[in-house]
N, C-alpha and C. Protein backbone atom coordinates (compact mmCIF):
# COMPACT_ATOMS: atom_id res chain seq x y z
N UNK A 1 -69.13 -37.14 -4.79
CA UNK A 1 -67.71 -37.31 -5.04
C UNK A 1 -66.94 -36.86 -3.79
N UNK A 2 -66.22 -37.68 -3.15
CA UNK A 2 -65.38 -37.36 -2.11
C UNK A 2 -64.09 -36.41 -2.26
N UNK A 3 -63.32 -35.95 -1.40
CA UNK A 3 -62.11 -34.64 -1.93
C UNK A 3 -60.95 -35.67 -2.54
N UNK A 4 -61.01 -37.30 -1.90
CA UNK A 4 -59.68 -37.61 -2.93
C UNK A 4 -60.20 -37.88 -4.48
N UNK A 5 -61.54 -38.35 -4.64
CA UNK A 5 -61.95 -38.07 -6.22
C UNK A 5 -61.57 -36.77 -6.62
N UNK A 6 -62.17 -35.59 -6.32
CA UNK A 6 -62.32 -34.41 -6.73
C UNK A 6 -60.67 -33.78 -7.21
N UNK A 7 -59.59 -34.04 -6.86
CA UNK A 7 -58.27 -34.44 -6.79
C UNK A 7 -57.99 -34.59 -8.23
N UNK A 8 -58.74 -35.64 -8.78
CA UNK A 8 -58.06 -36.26 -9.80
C UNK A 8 -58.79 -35.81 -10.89
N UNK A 9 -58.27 -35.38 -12.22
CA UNK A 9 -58.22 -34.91 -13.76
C UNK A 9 -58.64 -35.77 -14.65
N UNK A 10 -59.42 -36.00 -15.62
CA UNK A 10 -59.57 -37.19 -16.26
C UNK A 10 -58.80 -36.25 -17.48
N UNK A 11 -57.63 -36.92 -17.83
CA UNK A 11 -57.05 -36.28 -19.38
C UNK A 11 -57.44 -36.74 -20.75
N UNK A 12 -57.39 -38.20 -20.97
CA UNK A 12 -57.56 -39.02 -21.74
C UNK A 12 -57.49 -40.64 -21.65
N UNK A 13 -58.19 -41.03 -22.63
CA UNK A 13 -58.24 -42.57 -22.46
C UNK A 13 -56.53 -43.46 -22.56
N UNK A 14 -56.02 -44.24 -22.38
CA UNK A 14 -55.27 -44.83 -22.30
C UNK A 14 -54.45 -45.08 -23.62
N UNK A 15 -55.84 -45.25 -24.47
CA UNK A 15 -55.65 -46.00 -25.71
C UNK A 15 -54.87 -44.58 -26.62
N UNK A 16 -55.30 -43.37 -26.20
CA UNK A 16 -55.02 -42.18 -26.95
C UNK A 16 -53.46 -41.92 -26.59
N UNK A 17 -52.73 -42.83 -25.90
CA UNK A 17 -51.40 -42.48 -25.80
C UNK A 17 -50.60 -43.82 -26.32
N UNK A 18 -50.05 -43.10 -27.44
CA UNK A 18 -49.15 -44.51 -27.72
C UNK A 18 -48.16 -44.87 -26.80
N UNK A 19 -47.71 -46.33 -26.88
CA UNK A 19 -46.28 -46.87 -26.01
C UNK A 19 -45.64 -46.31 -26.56
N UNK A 20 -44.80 -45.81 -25.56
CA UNK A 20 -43.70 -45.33 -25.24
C UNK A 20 -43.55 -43.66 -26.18
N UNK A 21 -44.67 -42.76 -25.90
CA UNK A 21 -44.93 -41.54 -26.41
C UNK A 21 -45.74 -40.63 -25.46
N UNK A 22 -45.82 -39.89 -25.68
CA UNK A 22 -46.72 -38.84 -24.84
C UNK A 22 -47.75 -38.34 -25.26
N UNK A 23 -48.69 -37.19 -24.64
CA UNK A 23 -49.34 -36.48 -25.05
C UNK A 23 -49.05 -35.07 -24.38
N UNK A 24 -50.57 -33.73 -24.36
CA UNK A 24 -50.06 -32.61 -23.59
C UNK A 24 -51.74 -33.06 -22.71
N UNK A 25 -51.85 -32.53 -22.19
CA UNK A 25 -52.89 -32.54 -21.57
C UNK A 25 -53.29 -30.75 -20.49
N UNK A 26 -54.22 -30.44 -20.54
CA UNK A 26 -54.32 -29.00 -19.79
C UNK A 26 -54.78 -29.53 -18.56
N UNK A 27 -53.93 -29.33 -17.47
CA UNK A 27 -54.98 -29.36 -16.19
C UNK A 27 -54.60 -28.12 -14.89
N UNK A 28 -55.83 -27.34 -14.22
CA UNK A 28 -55.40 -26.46 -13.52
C UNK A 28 -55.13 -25.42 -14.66
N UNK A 29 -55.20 -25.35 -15.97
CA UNK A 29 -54.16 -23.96 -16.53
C UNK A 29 -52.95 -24.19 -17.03
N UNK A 30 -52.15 -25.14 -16.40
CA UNK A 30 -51.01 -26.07 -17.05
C UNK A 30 -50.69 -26.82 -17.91
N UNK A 31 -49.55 -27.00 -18.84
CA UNK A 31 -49.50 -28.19 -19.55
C UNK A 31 -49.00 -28.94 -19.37
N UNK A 32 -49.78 -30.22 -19.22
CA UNK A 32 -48.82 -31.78 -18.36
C UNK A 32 -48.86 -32.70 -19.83
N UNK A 33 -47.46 -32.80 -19.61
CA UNK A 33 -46.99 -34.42 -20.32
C UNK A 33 -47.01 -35.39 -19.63
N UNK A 34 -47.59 -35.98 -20.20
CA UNK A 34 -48.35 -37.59 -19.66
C UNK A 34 -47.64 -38.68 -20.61
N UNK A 35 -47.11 -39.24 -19.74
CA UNK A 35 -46.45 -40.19 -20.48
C UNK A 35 -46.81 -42.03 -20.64
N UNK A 36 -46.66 -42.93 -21.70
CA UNK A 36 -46.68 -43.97 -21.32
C UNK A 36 -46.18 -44.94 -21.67
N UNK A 37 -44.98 -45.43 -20.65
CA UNK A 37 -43.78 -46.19 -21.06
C UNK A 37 -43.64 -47.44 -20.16
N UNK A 38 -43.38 -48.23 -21.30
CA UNK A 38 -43.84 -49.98 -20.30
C UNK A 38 -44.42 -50.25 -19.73
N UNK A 39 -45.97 -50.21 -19.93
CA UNK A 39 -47.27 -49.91 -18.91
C UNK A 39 -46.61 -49.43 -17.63
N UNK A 40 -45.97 -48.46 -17.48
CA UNK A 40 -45.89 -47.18 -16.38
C UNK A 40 -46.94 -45.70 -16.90
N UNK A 41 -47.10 -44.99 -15.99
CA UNK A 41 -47.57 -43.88 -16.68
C UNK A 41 -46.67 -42.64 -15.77
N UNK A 42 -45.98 -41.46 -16.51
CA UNK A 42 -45.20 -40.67 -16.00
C UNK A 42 -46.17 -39.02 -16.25
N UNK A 43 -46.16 -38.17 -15.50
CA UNK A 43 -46.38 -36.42 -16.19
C UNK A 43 -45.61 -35.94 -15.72
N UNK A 44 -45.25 -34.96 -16.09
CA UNK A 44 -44.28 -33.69 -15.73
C UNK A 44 -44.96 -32.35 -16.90
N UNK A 45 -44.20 -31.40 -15.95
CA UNK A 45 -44.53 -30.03 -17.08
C UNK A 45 -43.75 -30.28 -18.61
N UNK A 46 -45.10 -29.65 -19.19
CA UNK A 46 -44.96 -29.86 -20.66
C UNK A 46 -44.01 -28.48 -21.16
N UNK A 47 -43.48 -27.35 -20.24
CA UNK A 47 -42.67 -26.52 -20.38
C UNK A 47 -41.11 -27.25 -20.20
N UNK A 48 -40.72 -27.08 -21.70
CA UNK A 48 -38.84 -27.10 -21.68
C UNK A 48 -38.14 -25.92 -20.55
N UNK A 49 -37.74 -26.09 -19.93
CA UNK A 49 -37.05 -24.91 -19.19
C UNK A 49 -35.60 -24.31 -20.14
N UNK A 50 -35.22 -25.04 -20.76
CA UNK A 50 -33.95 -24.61 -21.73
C UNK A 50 -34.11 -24.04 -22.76
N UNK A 51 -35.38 -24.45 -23.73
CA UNK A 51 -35.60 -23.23 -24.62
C UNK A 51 -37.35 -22.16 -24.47
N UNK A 52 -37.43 -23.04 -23.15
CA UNK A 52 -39.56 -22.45 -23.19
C UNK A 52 -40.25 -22.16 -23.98
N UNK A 53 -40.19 -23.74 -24.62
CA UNK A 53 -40.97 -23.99 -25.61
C UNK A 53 -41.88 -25.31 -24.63
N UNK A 54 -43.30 -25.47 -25.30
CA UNK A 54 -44.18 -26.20 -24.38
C UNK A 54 -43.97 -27.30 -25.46
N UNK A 55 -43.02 -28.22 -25.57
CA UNK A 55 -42.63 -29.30 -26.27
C UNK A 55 -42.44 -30.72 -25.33
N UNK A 56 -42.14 -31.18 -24.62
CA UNK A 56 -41.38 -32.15 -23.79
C UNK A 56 -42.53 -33.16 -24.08
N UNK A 57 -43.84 -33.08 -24.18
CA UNK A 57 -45.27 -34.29 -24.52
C UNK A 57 -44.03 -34.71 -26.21
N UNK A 58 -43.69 -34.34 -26.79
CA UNK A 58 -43.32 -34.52 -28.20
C UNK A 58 -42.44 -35.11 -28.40
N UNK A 59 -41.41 -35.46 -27.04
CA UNK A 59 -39.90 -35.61 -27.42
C UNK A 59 -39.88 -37.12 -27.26
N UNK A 60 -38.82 -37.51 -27.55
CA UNK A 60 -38.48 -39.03 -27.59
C UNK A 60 -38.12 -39.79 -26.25
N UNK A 61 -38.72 -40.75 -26.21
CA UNK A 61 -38.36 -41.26 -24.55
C UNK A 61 -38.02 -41.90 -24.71
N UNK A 62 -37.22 -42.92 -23.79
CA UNK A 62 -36.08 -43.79 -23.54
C UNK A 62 -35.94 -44.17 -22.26
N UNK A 63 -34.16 -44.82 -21.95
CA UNK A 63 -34.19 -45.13 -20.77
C UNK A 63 -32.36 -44.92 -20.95
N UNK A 64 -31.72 -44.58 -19.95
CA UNK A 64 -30.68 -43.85 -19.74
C UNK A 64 -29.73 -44.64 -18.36
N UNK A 65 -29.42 -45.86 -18.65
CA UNK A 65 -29.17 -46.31 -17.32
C UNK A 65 -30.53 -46.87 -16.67
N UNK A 66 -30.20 -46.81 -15.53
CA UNK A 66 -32.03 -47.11 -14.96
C UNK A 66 -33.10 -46.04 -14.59
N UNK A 67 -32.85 -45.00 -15.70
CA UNK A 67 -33.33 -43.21 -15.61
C UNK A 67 -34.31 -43.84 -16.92
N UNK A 68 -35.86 -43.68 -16.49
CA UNK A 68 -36.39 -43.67 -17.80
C UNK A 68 -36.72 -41.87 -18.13
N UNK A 69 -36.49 -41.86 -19.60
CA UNK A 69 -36.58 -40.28 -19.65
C UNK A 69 -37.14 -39.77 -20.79
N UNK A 70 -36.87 -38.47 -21.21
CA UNK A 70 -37.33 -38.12 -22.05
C UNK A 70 -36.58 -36.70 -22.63
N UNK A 71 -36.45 -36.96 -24.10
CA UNK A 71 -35.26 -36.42 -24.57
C UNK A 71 -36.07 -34.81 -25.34
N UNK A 72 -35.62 -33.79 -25.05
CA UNK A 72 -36.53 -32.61 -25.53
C UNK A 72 -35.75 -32.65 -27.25
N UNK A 73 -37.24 -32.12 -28.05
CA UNK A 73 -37.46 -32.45 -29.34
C UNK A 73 -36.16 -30.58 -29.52
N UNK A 74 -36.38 -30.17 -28.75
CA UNK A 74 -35.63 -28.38 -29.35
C UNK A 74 -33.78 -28.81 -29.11
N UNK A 75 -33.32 -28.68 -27.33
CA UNK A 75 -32.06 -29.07 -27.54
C UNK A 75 -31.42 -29.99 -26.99
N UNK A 76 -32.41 -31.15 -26.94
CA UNK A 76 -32.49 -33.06 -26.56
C UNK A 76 -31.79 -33.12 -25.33
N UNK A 77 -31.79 -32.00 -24.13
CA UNK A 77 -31.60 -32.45 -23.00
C UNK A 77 -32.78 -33.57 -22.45
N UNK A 78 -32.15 -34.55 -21.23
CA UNK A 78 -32.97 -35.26 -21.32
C UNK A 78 -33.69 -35.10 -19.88
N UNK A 79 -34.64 -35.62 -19.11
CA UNK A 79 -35.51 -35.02 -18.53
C UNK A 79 -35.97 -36.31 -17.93
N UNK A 80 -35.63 -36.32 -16.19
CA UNK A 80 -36.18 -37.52 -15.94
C UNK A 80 -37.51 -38.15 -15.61
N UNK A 81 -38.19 -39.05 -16.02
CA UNK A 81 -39.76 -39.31 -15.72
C UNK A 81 -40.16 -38.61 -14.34
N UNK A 82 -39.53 -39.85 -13.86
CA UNK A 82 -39.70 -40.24 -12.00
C UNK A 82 -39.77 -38.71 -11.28
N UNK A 83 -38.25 -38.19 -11.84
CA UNK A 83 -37.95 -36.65 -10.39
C UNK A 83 -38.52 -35.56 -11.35
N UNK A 84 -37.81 -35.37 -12.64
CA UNK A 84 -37.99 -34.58 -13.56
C UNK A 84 -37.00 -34.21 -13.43
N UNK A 85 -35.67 -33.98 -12.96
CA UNK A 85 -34.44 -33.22 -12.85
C UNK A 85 -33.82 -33.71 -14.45
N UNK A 86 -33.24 -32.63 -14.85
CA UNK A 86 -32.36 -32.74 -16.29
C UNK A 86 -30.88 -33.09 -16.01
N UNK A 87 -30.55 -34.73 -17.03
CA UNK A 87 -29.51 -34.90 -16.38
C UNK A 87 -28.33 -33.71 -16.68
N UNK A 88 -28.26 -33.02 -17.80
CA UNK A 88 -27.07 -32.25 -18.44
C UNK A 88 -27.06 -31.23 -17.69
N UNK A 89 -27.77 -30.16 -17.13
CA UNK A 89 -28.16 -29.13 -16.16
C UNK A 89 -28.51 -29.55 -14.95
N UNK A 90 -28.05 -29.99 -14.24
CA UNK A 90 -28.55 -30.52 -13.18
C UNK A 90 -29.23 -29.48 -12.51
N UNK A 91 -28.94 -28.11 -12.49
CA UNK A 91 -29.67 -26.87 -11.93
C UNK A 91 -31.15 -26.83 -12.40
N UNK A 92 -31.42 -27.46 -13.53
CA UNK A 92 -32.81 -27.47 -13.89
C UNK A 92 -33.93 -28.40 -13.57
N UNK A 93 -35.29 -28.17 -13.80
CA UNK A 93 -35.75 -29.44 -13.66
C UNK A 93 -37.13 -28.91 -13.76
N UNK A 94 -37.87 -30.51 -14.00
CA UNK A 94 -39.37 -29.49 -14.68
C UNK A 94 -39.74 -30.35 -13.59
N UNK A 95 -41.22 -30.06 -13.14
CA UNK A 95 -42.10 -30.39 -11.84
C UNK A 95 -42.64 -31.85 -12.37
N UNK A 96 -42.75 -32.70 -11.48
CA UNK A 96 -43.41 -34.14 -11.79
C UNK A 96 -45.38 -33.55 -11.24
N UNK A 97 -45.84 -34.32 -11.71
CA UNK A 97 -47.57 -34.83 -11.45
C UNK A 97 -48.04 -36.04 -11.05
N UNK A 98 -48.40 -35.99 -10.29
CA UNK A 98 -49.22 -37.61 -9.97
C UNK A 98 -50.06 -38.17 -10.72
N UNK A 99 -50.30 -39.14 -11.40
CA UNK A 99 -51.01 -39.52 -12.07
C UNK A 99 -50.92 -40.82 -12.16
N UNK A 100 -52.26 -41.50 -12.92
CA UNK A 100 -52.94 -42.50 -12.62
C UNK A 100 -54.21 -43.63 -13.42
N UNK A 101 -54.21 -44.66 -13.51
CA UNK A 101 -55.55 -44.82 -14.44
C UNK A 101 -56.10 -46.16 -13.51
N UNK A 102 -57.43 -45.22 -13.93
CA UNK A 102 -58.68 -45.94 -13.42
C UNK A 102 -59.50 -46.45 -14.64
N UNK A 103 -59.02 -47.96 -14.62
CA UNK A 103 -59.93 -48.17 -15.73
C UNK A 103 -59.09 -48.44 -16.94
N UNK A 104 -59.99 -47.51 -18.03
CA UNK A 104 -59.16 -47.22 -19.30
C UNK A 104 -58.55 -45.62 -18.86
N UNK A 105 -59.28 -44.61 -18.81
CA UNK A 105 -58.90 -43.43 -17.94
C UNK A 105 -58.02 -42.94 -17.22
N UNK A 106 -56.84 -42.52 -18.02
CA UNK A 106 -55.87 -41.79 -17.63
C UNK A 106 -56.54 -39.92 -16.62
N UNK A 107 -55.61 -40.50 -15.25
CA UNK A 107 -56.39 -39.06 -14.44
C UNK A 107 -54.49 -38.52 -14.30
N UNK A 108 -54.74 -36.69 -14.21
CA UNK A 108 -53.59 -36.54 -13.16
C UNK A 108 -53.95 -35.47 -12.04
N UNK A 109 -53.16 -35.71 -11.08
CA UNK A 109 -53.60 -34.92 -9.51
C UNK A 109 -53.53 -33.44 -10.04
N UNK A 110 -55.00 -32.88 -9.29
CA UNK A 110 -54.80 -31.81 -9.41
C UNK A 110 -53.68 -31.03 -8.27
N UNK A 111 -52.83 -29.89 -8.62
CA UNK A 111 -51.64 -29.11 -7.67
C UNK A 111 -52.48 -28.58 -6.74
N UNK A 112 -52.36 -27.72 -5.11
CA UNK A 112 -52.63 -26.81 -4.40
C UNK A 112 -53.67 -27.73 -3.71
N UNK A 113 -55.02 -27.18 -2.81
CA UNK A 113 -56.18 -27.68 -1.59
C UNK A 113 -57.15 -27.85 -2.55
């Protein structure tokens, strides 16, 4: 396995994420929401920063303008795929993940060397 394989997470199969819903997935120690909306695939931290609760895999996604997002299930700020910045707090924002599928095989990048 070469270091850009070694990189990548296998979370779950494709099929295990409904359109336009999420899941949580552990990678590194973390919880990533993995998302999958209009055959796109999105992650970001599965930590709400507004109430820190590990909810955001749960919440309702959408599209907000040309912001596809995702609305937290605790106090429905919404949370953008792409950057992750929250539009209502703009001071906030949860970390995006790289991610990817090979196959049926949903992977996401592992963080750090």
């Amino acid at each position: 396995m070469n270091r850009e394989e070694a990189r990548w997470i296998p979370v779950c199969a494709l099929g295990d994420i409904v359109p336009d819903a999420g899941v949580c997935a552990l990678v590194d120690g973390e919880q990533v929401a993995v998302f999958r909306v209009g055959g796109e695939l999105y992650a970001i931290d599965n930590l709400d920063p507004c109430s820190g609760a590990a909810v955001l895999s749960r919440g309702l996604v959408g599209s907000l303008g040309e912001r596809v997002v995702v609305a937290s299930p605790i106090y429905k700020q919404h949370f953008d795929l792409r950057t992750g910045a929250c539009l209502e707090v703009p001071q906030l924002a949860v970390r995006t993940w790289p991610v990817r599928r090979q196959g049926e095989c949903v992977q996401v990048g592992q963080r750090g060397p």
